[in-house]
N, C-alpha and C. Protein backbone atom coordinates (compact mmCIF):
# COMPACT_ATOMS: atom_id res chain seq x y z
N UNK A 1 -61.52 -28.93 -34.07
CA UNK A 1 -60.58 -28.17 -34.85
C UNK A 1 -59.42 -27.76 -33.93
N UNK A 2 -58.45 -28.15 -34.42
CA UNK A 2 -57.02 -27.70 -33.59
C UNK A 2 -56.52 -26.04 -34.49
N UNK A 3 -56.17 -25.24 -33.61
CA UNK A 3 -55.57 -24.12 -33.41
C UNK A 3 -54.26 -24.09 -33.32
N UNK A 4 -53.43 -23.96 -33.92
CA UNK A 4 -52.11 -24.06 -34.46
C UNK A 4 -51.63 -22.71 -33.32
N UNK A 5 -50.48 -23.27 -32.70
CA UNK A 5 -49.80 -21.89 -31.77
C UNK A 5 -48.79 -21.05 -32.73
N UNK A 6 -48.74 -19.93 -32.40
CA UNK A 6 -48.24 -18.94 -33.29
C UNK A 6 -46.74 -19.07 -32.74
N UNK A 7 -46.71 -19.36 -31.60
CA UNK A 7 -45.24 -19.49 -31.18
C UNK A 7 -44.91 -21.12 -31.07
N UNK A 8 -43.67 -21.09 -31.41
CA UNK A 8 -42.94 -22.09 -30.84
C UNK A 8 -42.32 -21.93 -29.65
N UNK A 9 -42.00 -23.22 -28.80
CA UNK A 9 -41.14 -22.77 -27.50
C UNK A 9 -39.71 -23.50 -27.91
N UNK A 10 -38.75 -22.75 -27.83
CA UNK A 10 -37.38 -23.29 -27.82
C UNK A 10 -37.01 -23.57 -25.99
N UNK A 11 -35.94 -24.79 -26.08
CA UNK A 11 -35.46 -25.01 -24.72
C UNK A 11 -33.97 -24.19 -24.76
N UNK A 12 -33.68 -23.75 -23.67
CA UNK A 12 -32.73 -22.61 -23.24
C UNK A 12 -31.49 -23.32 -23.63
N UNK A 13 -30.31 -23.08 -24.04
CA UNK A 13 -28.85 -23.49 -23.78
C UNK A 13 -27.94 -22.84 -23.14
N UNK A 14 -27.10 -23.51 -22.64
CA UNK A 14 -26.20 -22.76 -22.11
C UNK A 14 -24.63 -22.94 -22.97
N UNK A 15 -24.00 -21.58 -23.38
CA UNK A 15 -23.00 -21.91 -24.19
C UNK A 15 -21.86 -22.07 -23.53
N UNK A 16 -21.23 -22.88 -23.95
CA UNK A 16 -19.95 -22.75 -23.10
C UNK A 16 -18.70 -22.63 -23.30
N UNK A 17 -18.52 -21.22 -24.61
CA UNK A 17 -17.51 -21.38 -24.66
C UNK A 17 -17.39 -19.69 -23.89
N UNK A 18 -18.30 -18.82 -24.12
CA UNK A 18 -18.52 -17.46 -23.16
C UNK A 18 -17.84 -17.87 -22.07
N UNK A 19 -18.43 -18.97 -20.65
CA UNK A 19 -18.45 -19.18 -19.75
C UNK A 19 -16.86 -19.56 -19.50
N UNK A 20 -15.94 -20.45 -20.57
CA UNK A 20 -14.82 -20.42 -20.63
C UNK A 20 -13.52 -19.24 -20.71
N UNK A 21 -14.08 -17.86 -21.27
CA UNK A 21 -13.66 -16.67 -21.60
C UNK A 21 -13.70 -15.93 -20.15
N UNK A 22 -15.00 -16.68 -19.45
CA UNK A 22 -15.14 -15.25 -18.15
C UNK A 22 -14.33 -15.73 -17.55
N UNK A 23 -14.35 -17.17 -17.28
CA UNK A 23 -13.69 -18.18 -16.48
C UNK A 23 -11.91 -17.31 -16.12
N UNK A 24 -11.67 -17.66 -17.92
CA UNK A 24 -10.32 -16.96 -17.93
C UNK A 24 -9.75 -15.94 -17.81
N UNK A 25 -10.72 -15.12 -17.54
CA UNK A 25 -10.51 -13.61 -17.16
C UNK A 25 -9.99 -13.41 -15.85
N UNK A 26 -11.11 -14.02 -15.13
CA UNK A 26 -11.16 -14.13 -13.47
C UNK A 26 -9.85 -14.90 -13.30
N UNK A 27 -9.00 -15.91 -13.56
CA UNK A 27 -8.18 -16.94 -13.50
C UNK A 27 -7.13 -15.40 -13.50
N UNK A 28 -6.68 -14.60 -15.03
CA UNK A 28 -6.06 -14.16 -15.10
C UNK A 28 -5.89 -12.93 -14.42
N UNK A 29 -7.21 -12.35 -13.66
CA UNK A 29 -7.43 -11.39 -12.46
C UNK A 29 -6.91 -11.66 -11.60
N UNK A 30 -7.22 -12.70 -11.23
CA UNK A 30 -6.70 -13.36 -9.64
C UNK A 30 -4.68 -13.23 -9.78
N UNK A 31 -4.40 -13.62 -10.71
CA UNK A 31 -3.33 -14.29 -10.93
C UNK A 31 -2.35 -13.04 -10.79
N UNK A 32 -2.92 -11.75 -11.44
CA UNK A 32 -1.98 -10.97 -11.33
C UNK A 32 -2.31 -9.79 -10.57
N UNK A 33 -3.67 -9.73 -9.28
CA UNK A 33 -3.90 -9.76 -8.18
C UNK A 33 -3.19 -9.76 -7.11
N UNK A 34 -2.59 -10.92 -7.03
CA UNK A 34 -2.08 -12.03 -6.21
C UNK A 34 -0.52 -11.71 -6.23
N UNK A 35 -0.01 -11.05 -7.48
CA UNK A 35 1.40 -10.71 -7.31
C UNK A 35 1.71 -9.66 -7.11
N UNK A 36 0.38 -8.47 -7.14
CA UNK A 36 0.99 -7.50 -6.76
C UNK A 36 0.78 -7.52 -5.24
N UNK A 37 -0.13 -8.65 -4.41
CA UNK A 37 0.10 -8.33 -3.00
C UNK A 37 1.72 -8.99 -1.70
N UNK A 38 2.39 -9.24 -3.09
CA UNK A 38 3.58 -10.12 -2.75
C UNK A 38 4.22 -8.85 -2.53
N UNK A 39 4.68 -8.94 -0.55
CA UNK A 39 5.60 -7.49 -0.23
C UNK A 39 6.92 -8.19 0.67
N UNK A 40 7.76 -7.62 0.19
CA UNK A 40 8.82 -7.83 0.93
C UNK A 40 9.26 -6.94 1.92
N UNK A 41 8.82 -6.03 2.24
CA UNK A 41 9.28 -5.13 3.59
C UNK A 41 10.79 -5.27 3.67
N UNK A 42 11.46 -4.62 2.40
CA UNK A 42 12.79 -4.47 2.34
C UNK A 42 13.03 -3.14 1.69
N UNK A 43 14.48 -2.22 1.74
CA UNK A 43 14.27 -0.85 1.29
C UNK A 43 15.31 -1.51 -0.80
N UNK A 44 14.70 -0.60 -1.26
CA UNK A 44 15.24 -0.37 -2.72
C UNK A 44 16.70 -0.90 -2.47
N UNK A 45 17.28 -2.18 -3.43
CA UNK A 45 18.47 -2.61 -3.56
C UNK A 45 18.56 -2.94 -5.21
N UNK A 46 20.17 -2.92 -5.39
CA UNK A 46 19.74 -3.69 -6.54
C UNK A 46 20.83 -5.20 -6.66
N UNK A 47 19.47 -5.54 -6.89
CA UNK A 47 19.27 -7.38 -6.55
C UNK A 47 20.29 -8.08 -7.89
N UNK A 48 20.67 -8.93 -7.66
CA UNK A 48 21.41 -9.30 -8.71
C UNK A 48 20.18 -10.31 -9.65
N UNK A 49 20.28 -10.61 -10.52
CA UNK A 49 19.83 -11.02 -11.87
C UNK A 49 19.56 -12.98 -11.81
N UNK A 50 18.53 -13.47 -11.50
CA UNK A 50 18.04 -14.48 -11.81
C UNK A 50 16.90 -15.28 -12.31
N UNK A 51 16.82 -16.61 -11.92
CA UNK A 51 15.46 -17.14 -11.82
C UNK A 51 14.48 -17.68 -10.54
N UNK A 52 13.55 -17.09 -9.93
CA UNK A 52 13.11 -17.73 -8.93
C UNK A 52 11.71 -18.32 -8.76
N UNK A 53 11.60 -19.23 -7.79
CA UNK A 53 9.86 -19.03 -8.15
C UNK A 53 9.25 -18.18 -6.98
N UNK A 54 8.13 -17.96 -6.89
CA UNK A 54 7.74 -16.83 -5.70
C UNK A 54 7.80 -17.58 -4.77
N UNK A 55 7.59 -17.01 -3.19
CA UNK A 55 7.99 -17.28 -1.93
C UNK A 55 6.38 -17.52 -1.80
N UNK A 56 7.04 -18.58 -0.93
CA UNK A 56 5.36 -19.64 -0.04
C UNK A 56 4.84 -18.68 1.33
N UNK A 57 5.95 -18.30 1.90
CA UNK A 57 5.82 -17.32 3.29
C UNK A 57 4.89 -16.90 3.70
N UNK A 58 4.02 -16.89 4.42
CA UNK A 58 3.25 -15.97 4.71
C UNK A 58 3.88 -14.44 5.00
N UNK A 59 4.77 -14.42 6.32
CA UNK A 59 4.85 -13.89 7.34
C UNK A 59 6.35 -13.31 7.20
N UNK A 60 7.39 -13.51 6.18
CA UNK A 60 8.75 -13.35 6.46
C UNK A 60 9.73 -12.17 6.85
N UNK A 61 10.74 -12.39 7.27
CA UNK A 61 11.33 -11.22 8.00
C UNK A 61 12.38 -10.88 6.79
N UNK A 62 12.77 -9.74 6.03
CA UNK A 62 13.58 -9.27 5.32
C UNK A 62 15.01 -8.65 5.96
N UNK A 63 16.05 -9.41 5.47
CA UNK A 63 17.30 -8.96 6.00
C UNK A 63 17.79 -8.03 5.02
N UNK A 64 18.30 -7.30 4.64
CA UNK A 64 18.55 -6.06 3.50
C UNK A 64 19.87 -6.01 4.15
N UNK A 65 20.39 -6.34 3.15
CA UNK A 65 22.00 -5.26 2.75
C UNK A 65 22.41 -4.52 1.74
N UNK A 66 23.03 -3.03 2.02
CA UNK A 66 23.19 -2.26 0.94
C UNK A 66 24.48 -2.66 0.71
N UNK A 67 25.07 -2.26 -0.85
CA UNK A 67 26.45 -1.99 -0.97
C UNK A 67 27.08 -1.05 0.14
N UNK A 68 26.52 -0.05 1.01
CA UNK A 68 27.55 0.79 1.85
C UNK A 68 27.61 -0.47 3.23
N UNK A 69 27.29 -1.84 3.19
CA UNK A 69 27.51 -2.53 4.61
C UNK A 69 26.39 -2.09 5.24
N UNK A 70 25.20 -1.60 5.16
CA UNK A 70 24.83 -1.25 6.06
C UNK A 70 23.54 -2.65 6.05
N UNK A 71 22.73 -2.99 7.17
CA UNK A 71 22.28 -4.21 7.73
C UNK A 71 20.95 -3.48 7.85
N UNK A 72 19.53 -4.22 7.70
CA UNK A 72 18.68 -3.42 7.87
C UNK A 72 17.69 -5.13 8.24
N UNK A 73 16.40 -5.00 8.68
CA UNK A 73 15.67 -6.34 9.24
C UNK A 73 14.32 -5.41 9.17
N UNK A 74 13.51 -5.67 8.19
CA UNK A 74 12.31 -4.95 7.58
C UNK A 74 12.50 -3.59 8.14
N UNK A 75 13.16 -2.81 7.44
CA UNK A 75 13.60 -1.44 7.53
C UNK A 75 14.08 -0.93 8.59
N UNK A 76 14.67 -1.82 9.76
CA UNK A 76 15.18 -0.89 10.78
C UNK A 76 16.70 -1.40 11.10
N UNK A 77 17.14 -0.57 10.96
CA UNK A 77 18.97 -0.69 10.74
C UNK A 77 19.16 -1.09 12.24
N UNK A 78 20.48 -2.26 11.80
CA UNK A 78 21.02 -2.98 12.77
C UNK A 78 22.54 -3.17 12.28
N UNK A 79 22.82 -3.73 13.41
CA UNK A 79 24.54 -3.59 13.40
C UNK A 79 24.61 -5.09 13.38
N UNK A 80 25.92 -5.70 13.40
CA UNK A 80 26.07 -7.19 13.20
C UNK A 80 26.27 -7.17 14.40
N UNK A 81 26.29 -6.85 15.51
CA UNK A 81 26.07 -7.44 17.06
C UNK A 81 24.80 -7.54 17.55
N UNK A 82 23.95 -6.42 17.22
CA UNK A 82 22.91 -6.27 17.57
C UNK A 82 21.68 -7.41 16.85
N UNK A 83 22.04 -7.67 15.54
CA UNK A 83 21.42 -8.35 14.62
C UNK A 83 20.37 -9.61 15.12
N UNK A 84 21.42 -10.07 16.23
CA UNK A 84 20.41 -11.84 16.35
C UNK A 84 19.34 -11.37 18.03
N UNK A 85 19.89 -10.22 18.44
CA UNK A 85 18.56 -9.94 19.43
C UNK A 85 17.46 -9.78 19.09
N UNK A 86 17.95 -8.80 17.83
CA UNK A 86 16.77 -7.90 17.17
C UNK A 86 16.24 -9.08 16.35
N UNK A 87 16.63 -9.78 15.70
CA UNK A 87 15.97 -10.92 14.85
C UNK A 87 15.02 -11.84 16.01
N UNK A 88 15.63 -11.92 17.27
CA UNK A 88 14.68 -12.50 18.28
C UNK A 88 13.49 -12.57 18.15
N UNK A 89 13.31 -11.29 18.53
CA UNK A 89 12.07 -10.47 19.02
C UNK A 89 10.80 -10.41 17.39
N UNK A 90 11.56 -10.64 16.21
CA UNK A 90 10.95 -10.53 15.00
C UNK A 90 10.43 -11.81 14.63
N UNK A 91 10.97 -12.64 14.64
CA UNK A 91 10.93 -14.29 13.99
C UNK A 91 9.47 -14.43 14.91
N UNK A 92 8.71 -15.03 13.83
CA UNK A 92 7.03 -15.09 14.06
C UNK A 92 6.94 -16.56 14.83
N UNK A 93 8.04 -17.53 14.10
CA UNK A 93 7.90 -18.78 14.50
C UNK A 93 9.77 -19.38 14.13
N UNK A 94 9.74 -20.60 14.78
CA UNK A 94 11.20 -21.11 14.69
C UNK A 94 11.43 -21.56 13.30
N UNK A 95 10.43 -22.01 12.52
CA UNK A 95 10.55 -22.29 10.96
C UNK A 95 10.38 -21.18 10.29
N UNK A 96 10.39 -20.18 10.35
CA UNK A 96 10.29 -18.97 9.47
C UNK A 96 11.22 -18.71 8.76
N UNK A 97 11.04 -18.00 7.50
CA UNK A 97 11.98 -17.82 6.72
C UNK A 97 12.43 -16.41 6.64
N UNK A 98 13.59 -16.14 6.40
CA UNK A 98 14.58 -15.20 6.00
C UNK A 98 14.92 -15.18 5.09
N UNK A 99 14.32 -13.64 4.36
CA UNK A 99 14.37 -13.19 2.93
C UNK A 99 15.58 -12.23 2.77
N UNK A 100 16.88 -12.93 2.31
CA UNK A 100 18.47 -11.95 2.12
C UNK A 100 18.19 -11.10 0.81
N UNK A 101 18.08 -10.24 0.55
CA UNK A 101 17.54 -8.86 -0.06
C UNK A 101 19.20 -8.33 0.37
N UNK A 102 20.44 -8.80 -0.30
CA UNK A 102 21.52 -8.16 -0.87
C UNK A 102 21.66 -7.68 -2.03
N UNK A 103 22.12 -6.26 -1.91
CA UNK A 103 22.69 -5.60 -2.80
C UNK A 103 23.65 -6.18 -3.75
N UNK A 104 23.51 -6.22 -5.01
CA UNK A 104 24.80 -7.22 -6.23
C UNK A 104 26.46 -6.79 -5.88
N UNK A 105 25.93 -5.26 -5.45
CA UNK A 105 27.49 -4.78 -5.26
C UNK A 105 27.93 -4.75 -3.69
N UNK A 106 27.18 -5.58 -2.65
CA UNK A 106 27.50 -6.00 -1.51
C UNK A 106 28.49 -6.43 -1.40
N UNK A 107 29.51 -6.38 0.02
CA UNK A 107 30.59 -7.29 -0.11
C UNK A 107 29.78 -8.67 0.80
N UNK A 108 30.54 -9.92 -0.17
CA UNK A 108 29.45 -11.05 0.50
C UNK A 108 30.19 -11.99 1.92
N UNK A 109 31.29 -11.27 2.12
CA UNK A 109 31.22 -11.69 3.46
C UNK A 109 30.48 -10.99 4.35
N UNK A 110 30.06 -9.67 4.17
CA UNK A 110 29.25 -9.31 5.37
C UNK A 110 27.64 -9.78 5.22
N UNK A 111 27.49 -10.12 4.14
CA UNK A 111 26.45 -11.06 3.76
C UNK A 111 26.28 -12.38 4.53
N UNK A 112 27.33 -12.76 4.56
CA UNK A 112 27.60 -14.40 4.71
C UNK A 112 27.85 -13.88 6.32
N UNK A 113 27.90 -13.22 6.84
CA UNK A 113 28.54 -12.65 8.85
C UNK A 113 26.88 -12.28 9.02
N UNK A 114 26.22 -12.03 8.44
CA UNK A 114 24.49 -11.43 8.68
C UNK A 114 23.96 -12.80 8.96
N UNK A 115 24.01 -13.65 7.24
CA UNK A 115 23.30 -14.58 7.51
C UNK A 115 23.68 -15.80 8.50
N UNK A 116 25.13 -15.84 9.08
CA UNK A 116 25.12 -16.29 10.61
C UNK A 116 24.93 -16.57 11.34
N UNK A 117 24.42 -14.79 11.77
CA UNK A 117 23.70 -14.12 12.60
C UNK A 117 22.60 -14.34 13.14
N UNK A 118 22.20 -14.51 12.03
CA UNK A 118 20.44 -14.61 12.01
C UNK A 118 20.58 -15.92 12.35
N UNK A 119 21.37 -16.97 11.81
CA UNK A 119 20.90 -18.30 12.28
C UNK A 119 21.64 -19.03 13.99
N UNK A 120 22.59 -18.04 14.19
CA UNK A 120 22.46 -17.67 15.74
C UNK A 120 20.99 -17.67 16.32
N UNK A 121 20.35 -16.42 15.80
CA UNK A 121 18.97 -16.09 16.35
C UNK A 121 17.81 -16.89 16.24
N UNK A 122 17.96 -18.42 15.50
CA UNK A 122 17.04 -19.11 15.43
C UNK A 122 16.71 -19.59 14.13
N UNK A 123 16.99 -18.50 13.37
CA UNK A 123 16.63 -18.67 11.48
C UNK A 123 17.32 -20.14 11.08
N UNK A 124 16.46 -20.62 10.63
CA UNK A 124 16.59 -22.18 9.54
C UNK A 124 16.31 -22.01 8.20
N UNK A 125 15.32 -20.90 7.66
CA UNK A 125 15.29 -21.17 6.16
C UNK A 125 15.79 -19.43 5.69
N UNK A 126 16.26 -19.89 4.51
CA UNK A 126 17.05 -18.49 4.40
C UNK A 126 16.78 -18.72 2.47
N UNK A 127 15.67 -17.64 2.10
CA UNK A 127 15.05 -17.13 0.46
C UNK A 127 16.41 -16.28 0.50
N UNK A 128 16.72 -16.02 -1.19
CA UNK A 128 17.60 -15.14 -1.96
C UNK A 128 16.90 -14.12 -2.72
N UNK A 129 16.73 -13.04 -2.40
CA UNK A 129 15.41 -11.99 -3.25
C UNK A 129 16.54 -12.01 -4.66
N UNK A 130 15.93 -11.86 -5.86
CA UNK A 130 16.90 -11.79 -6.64
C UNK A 130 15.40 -10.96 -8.21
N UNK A 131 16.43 -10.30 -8.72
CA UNK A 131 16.01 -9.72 -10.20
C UNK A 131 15.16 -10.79 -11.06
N UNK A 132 13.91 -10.81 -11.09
CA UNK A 132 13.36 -11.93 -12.25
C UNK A 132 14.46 -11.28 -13.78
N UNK A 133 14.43 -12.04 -14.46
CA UNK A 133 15.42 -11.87 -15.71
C UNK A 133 14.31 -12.75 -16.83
N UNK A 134 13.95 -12.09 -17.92
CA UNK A 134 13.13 -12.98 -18.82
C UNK A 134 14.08 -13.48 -19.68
């Protein structure tokens, strides 16, 4: 005489559309994670109005100009003589980039006498910080 089991055994599944949802969570964690650790070591300007895509940089040195002329190289004010010593001593490597963080209401020749400067001091790649605009 056979004895009939009271249970059945089901085999496990795995669903996958859950696993697609966490997936995208984490994707969209990371993602906006990741932009708030994007720092420019530049003081408050206001940037003129574009489109960019984000900077690859690891390591970059921020040149800042205000509308009053004044010259700044990750927050420490410099003069346009002084500019390509002090950029010396900063530049991590000879390919490094230089992030121009001008003011909209800058005058852009002293813009254009900075960035020079800097390439006096070695600078080859030179980013435009600018306003994302949707």
């Amino acid at each position: 005489m056979k004895i009939k089991k009271s249970r059945t055994y089901k085999r496990g599944r795995i669903e996958i559309i859950p696993m697609i949802d966490v997936m995208f969570f984490l994707l969209a964690t990371f993602m906006l994670a990741s932009l708030s650790m994007q720092n420019l070591h530049s003081l408050p300007v206001n940037l003129p109005q574009g489109h960019a895509s984000p900077i690859q940089s690891k390591t970059p040195v921020t040149l800042t100009i205000t509308q009053d002329k004044l010259i700044y190289l990750d927050k420490t004010q410099v003069t346009l003589d002084s500019l390509a010593s002090t950029l010396k001593t900063m530049l991590p490597s000879p390919d490094a980039s230089i992030i121009v963080a001008a003011d909209s209401n800058a005058p852009n020749g002293i813009t254009v006498q900075a960035m020079l400067k800097a390439r006096q001091a070695g600078a080859q790649h030179f980013l435009i910080a600018v306003k994302h605009v949707d």
